[in-house]
C-alpha atoms as a PDB file:
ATOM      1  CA  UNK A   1      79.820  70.404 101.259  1.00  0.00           C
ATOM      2  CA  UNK A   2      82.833  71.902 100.334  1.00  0.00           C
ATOM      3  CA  UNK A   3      83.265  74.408  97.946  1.00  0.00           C
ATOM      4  CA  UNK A   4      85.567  74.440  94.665  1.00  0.00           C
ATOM      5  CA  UNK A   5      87.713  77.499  94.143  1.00  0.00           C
ATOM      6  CA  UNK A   6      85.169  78.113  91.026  1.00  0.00           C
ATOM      7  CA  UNK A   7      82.099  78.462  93.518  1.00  0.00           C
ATOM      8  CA  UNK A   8      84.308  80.430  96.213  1.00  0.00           C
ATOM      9  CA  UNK A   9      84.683  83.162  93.000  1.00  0.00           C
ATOM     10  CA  UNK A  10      88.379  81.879  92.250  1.00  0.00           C
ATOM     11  CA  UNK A  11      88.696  81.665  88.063  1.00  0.00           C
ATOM     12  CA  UNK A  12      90.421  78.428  86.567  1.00  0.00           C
ATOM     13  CA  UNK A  13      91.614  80.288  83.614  1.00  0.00           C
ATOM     14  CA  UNK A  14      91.815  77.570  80.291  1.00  0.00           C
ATOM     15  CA  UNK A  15      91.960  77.735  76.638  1.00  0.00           C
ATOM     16  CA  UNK A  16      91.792  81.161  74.741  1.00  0.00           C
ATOM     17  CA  UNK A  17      91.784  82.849  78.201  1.00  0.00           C
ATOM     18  CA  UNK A  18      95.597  81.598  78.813  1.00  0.00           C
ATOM     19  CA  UNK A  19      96.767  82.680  75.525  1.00  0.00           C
ATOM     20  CA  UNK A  20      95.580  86.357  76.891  1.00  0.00           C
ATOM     21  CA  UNK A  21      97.256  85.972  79.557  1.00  0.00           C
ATOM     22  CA  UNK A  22     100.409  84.763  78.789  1.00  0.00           C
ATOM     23  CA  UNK A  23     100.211  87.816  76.052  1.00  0.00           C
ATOM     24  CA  UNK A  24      99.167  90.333  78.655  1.00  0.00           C
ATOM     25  CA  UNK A  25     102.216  89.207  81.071  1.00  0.00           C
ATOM     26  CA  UNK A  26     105.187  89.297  78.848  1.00  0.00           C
ATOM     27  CA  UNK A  27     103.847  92.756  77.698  1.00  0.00           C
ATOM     28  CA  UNK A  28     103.806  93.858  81.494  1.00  0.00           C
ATOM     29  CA  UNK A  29     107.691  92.186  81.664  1.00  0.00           C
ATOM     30  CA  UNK A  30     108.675  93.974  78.480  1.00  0.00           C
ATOM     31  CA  UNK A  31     107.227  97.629  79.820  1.00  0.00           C
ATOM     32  CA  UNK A  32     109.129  97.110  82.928  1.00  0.00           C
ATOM     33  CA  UNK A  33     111.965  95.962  81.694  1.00  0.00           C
ATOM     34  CA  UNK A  34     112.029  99.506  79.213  1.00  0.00           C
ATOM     35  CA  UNK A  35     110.826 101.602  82.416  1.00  0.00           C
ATOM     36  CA  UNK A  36     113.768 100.325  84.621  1.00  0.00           C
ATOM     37  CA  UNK A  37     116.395 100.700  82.080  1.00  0.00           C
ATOM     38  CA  UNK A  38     115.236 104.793  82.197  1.00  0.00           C
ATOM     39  CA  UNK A  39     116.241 104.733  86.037  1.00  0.00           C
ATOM     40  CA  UNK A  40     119.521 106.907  86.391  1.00  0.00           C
ATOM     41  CA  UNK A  41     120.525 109.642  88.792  1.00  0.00           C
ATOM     42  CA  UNK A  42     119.019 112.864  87.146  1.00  0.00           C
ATOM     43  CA  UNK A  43     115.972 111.462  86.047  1.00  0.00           C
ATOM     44  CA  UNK A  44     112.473 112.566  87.494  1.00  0.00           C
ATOM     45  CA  UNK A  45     109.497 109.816  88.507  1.00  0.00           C
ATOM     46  CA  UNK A  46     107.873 111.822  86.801  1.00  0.00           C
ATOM     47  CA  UNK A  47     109.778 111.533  83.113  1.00  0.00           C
ATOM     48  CA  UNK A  48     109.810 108.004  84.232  1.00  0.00           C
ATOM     49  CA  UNK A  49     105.951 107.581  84.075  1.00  0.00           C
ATOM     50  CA  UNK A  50     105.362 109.538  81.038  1.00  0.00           C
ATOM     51  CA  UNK A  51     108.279 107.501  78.974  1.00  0.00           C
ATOM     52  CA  UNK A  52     105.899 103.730  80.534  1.00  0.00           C
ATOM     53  CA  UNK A  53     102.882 105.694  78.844  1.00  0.00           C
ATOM     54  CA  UNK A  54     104.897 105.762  75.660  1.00  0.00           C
ATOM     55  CA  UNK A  55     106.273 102.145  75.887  1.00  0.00           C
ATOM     56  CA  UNK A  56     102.621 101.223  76.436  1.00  0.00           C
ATOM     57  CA  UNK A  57     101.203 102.491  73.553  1.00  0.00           C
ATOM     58  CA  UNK A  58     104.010 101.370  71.745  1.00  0.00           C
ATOM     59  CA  UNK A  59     103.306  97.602  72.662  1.00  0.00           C
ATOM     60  CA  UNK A  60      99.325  98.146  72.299  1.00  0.00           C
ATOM     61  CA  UNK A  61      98.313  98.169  75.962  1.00  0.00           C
ATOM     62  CA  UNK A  62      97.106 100.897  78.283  1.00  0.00           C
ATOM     63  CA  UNK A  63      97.967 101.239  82.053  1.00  0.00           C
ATOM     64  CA  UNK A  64      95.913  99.190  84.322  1.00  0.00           C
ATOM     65  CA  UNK A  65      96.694 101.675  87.317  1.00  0.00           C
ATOM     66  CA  UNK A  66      95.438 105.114  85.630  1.00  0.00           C
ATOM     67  CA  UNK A  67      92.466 106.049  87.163  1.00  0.00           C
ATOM     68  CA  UNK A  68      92.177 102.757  89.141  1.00  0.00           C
ATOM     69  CA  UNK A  69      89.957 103.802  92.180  1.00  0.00           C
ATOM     70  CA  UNK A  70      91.459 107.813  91.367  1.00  0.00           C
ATOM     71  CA  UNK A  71      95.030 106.752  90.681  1.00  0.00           C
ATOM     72  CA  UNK A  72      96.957 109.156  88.835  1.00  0.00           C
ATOM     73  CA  UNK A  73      99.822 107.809  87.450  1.00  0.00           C
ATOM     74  CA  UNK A  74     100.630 105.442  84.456  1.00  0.00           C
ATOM     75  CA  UNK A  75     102.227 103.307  87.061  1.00  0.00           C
ATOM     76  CA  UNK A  76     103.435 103.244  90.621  1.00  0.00           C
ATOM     77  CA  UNK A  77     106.989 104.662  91.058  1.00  0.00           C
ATOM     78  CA  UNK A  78     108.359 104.521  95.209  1.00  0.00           C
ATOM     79  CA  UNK A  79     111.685 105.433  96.413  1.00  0.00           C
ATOM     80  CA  UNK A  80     113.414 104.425  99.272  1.00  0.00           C
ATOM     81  CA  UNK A  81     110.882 104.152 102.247  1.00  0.00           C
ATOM     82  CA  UNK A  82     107.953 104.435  99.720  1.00  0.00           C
ATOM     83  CA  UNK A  83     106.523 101.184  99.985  1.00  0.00           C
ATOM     84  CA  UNK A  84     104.114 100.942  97.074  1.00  0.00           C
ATOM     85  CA  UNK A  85     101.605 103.078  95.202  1.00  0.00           C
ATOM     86  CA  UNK A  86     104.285 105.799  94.392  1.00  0.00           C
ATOM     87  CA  UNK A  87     103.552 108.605  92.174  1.00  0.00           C
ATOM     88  CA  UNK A  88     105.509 109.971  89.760  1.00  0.00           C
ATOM     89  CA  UNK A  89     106.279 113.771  89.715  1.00  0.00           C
ATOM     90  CA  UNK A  90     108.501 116.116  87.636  1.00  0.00           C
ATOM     91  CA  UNK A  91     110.128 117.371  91.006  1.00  0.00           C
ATOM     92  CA  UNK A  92     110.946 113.890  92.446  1.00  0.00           C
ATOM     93  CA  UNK A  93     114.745 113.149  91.159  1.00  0.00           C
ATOM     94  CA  UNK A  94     116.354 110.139  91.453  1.00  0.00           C
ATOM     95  CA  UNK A  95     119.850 110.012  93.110  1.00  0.00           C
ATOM     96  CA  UNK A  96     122.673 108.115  93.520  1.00  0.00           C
ATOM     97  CA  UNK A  97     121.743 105.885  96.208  1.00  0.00           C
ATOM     98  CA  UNK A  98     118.502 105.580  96.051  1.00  0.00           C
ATOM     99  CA  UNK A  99     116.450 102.274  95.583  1.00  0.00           C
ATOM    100  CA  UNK A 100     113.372 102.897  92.956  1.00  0.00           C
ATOM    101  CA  UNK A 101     110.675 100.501  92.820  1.00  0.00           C
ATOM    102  CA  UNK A 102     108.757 100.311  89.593  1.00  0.00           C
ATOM    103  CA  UNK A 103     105.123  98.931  89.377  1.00  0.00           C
ATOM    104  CA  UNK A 104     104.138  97.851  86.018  1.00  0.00           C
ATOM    105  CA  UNK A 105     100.366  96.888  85.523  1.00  0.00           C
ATOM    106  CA  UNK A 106      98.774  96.794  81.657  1.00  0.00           C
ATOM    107  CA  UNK A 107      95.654  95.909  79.899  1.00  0.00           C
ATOM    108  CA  UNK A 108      95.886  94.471  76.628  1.00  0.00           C
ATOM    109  CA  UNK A 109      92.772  92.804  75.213  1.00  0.00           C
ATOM    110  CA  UNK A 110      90.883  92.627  78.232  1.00  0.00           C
ATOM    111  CA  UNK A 111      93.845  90.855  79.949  1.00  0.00           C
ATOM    112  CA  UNK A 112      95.746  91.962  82.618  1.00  0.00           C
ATOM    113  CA  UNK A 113      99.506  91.824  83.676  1.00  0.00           C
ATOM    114  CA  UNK A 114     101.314  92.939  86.776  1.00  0.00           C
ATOM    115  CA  UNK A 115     105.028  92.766  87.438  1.00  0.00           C
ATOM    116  CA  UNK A 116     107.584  95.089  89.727  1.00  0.00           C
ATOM    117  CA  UNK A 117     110.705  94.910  90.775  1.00  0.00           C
ATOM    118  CA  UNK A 118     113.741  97.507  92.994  1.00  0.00           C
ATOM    119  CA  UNK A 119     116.133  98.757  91.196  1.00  0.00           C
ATOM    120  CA  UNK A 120     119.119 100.509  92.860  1.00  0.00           C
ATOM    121  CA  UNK A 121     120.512 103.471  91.957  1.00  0.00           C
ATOM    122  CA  UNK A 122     124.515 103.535  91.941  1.00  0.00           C
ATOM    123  CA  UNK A 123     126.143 102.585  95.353  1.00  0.00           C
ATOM    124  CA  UNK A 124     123.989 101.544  97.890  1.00  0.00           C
ATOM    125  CA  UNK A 125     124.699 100.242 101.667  1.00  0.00           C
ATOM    126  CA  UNK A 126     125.500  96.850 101.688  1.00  0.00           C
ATOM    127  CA  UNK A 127     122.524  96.250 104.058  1.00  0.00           C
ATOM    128  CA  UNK A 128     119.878  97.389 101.563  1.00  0.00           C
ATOM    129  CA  UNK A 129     121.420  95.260  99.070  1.00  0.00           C
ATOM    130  CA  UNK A 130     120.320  92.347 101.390  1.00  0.00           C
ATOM    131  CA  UNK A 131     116.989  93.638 101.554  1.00  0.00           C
ATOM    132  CA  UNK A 132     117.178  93.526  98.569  1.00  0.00           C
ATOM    133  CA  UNK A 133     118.624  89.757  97.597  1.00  0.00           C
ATOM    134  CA  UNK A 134     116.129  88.593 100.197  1.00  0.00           C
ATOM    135  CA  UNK A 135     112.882  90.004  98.963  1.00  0.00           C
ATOM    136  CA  UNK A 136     113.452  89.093  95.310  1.00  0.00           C
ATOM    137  CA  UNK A 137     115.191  85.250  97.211  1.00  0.00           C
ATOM    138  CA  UNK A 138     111.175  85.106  99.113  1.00  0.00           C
ATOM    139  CA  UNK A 139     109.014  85.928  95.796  1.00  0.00           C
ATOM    140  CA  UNK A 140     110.965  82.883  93.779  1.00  0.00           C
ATOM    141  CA  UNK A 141     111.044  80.779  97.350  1.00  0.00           C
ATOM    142  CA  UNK A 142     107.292  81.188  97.320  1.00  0.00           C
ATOM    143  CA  UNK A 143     106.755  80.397  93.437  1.00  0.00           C
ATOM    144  CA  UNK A 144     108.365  77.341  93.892  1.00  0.00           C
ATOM    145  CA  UNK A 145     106.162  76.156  96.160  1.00  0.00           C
ATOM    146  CA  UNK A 146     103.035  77.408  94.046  1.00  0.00           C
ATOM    147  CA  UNK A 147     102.299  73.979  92.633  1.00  0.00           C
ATOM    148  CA  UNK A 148      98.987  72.511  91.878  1.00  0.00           C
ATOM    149  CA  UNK A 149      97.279  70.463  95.207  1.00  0.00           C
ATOM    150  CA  UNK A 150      99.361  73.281  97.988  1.00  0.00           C
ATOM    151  CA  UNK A 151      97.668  75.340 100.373  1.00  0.00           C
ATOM    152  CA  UNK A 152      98.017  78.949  99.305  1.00  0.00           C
ATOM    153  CA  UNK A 153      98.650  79.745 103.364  1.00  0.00           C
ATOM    154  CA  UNK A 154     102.162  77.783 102.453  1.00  0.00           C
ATOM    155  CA  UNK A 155     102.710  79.545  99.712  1.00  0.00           C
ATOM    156  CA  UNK A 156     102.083  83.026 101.964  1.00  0.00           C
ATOM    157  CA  UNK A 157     104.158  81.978 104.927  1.00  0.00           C
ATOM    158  CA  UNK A 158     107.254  81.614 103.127  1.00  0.00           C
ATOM    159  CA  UNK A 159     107.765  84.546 102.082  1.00  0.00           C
ATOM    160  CA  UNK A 160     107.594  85.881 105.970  1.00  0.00           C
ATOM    161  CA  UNK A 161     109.700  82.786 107.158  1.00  0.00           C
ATOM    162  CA  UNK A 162     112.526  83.701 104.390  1.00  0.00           C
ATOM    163  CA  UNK A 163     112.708  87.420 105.372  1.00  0.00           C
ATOM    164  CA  UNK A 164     112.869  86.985 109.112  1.00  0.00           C
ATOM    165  CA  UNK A 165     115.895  85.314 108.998  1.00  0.00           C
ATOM    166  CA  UNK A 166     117.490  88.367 108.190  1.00  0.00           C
ATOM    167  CA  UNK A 167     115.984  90.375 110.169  1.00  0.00           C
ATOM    168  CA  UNK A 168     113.315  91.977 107.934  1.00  0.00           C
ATOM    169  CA  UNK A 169     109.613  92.525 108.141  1.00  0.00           C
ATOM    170  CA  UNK A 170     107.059  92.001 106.002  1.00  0.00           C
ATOM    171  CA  UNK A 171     104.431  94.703 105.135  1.00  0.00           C
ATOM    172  CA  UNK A 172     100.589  93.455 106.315  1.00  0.00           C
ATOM    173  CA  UNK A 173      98.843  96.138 105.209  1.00  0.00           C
ATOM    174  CA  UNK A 174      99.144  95.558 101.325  1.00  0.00           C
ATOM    175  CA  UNK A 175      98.676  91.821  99.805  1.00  0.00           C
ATOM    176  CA  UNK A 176      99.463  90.487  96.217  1.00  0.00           C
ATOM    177  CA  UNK A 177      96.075  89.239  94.548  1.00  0.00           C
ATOM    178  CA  UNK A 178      94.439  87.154  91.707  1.00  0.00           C
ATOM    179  CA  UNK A 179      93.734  88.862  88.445  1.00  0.00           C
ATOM    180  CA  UNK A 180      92.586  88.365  85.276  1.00  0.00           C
ATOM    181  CA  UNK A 181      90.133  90.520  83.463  1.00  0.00           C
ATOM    182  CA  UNK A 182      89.964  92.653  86.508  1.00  0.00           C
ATOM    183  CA  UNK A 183      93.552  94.271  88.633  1.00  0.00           C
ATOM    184  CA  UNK A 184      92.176  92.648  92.038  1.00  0.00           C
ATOM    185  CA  UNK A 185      90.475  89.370  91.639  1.00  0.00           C
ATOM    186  CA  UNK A 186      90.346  86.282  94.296  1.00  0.00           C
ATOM    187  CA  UNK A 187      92.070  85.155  96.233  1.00  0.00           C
ATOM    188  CA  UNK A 188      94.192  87.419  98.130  1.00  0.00           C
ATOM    189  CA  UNK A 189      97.750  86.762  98.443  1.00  0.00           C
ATOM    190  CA  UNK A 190      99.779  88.143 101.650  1.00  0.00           C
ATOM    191  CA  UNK A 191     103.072  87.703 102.595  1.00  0.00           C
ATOM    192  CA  UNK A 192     102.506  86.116 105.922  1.00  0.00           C
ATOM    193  CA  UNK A 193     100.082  83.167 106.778  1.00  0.00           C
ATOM    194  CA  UNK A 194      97.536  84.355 108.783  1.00  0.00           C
ATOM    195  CA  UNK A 195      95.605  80.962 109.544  1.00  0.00           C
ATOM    196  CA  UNK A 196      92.882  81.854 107.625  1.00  0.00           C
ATOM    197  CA  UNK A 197      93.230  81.245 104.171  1.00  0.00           C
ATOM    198  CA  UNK A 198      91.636  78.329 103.227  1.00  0.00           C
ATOM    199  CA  UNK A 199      92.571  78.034  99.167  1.00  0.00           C
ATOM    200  CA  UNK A 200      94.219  75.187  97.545  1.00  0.00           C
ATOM    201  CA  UNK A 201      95.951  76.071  94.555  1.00  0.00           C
ATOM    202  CA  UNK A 202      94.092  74.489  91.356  1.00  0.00           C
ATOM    203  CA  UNK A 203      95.522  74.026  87.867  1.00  0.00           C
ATOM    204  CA  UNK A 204      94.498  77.330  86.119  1.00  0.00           C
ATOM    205  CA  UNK A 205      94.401  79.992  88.843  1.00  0.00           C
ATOM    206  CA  UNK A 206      96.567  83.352  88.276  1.00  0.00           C
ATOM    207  CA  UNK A 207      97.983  85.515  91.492  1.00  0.00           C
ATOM    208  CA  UNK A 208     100.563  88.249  91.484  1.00  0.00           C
ATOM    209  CA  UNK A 209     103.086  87.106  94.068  1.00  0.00           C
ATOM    210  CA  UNK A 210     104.353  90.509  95.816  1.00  0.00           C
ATOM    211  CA  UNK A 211     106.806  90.691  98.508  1.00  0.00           C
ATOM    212  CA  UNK A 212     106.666  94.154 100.309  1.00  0.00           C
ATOM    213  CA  UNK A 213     109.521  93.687 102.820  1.00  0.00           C
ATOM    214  CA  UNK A 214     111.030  96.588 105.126  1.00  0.00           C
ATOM    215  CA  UNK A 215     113.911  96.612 106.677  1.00  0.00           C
ATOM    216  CA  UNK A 216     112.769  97.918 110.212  1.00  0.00           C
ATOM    217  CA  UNK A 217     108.691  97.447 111.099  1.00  0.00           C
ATOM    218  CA  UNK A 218     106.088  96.545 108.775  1.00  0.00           C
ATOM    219  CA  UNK A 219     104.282  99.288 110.040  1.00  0.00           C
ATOM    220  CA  UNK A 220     103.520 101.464 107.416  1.00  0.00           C
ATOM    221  CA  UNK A 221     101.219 104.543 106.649  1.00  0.00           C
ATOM    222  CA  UNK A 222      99.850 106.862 103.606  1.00  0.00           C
ATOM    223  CA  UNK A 223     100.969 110.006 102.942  1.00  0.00           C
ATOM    224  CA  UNK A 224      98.609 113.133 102.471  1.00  0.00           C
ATOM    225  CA  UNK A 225      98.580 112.135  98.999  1.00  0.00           C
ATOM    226  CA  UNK A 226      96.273 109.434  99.549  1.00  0.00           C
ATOM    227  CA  UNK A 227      98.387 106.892  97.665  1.00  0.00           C
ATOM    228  CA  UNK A 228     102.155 106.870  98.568  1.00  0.00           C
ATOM    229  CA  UNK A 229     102.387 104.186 101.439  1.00  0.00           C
ATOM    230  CA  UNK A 230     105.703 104.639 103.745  1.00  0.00           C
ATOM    231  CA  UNK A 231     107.809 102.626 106.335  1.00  0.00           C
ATOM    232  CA  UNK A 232     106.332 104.671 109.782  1.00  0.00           C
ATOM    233  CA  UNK A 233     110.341 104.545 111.321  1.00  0.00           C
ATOM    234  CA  UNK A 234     111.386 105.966 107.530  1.00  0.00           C
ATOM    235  CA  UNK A 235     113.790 102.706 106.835  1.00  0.00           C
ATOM    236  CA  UNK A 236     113.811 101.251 103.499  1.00  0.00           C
ATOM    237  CA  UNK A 237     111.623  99.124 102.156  1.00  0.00           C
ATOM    238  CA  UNK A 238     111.794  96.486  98.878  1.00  0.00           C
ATOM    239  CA  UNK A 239     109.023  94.882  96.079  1.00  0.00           C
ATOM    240  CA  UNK A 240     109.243  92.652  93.989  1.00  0.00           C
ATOM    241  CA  UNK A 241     106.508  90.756  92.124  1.00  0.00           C
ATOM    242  CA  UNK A 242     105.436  88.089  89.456  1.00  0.00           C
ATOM    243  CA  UNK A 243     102.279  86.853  87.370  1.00  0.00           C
ATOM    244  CA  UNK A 244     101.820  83.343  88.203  1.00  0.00           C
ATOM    245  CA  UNK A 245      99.879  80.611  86.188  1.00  0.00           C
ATOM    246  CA  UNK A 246      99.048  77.567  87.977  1.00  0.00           C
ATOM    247  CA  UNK A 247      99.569  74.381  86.064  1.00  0.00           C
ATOM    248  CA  UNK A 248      99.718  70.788  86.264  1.00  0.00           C
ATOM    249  CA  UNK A 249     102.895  70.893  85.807  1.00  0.00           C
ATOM    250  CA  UNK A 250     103.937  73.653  88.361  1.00  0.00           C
ATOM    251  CA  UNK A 251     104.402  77.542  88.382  1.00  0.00           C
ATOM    252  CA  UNK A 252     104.321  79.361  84.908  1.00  0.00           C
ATOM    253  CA  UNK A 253     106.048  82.656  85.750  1.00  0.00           C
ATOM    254  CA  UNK A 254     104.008  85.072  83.008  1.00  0.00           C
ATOM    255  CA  UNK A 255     105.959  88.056  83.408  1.00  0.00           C
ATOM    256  CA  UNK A 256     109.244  86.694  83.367  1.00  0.00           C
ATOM    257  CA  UNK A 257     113.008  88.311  83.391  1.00  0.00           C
ATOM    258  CA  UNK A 258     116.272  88.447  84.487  1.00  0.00           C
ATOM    259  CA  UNK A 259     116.396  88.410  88.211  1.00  0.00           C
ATOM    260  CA  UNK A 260     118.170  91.406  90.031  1.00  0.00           C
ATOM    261  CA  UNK A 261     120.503  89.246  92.106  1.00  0.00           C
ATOM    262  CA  UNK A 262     121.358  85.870  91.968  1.00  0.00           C
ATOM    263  CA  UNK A 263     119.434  82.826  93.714  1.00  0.00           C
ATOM    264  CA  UNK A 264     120.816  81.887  96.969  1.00  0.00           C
ATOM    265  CA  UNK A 265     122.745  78.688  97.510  1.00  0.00           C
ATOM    266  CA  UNK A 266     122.178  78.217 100.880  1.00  0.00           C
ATOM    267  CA  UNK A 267     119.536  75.934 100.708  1.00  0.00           C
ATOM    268  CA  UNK A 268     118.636  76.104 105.028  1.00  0.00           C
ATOM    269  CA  UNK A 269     117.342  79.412 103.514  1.00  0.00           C
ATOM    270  CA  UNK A 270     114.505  78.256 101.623  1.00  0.00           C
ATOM    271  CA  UNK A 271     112.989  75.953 103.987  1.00  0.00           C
ATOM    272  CA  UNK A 272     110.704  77.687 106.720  1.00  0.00           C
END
């Protein structure tokens, strides 16, 4: 018999539990949006994460990364060939440069959001500005396609199909997730199909949709911190990432905002 995505320990989210949500994900996209506008050269991570504490009290939520599984930090702050899971310290100063990725996850009434996005600092080499364009290009490639009756695997592979074609390399190590009441529900969401996923998407469901793209391998290891996950050839590396609603009608972005660059009009692009 086959299974629904209820039985398989997928949530179909409805009602009351929607309106939570929605709520918790344009609180996530508001923090963000306050955290990134702190990013200048100067600046520690580590101002940075105490200012999203403030903002989050401010807006009624509390971080839904402090103390997750040990975490220390109000959110997750990487630079350069960070990857994710970056920790903010008073030492760490942003530069001219640099590309920051902010990691905004909240809890407010029970509810959780989760958002990120790269922001870069100043000048930065034309080729990391495509990693960029293209990472942020694969999340909203792979949104559209989130639409009730496809194959999450689709979904997956396009983000890995987009970034290839310039050359870039997806991270396999980390994966973007369901949530809800919980960070890190079902089903998992990575960047890359790997012929095993098995989930159709139903009216209802909520992922985070994360690109983790590098530009030289998606190998990638964790530093003696226990957290902060870098490229292994030190190149740079990008991540962007959405709350997505399922619904009949397609893809509800929850935590949406301005995009970083614009879409791509080169429409060969967005078909894998």
């Amino acid at each position: 018999m086959k299974r629904s995505n209820a039985q398989s320990g997928i949530a179909l989210r409805k009602g009351a539990e929607l309106d939570g949500l929605r709520e918790a994900g344009h609180t996530a996209a508001a923090v963000l949006l306050k955290t990134v506008s702190l990013v200048r050269p100067g600046i520690s991570t580590g101002e940075i994460d105490a200012a999203a504490a403030q903002f989050m009290t401010d807006a009624g939520c509390r971080s839904a990364f402090l103390n997750y599984r040990g975490f220390p930090g109000q959110i997750c702050i990487s630079l350069n060939q960070e990857v994710v899971h970056g920790i903010g310290r008073p030492r760490r100063i942003i530069q001219n440069g640099d590309i920051v990725k902010i990691d905004v996850g909240i809890v407010k009434n029970g509810w959780i959001g989760d958002n990120a996005t790269s922001v870069p600092v100043g000048a930065i080499r034309p080729e990391v500005h495509q990693l960029l364009r293209a990472t942020e290009e694969s999340l909203h490639a792979a949104i559209a396609l989130a639409q009730p009756g496809e194959m999450l695997r689709k979904v997956c592979g396009s983000v890995e199909a987009l970034v290839k074609r310039f050359g870039f390399t997806v991270v396999k190590q980390f994966v973007g997730h369901g949530l809800g009441r919980k960070l890190h529900e079902k089903p998992e969401v990575p960047n890359f199909d790997s012929g095993k996923i098995r989930t159709r998407l139903e009216p209802g469901m909520v992922i985070a949709i994360e690109p983790m793209v590098n530009m030289g391998t998606g190998e990638v290891e964790v530093l003696a911190d226990r957290w902060t996950a870098v490229t292994r050839d030190g190149m740079p590396s990008s991540h962007f990432e959405h709350t997505v609603l399922i619904t009949a009608d397609g893809p509800e972005i929850l935590t949406p905002r301005t995009r970083l660059t614009p879409p791509m009009q080169d429409v060969a692009l967005l078909k894998a």
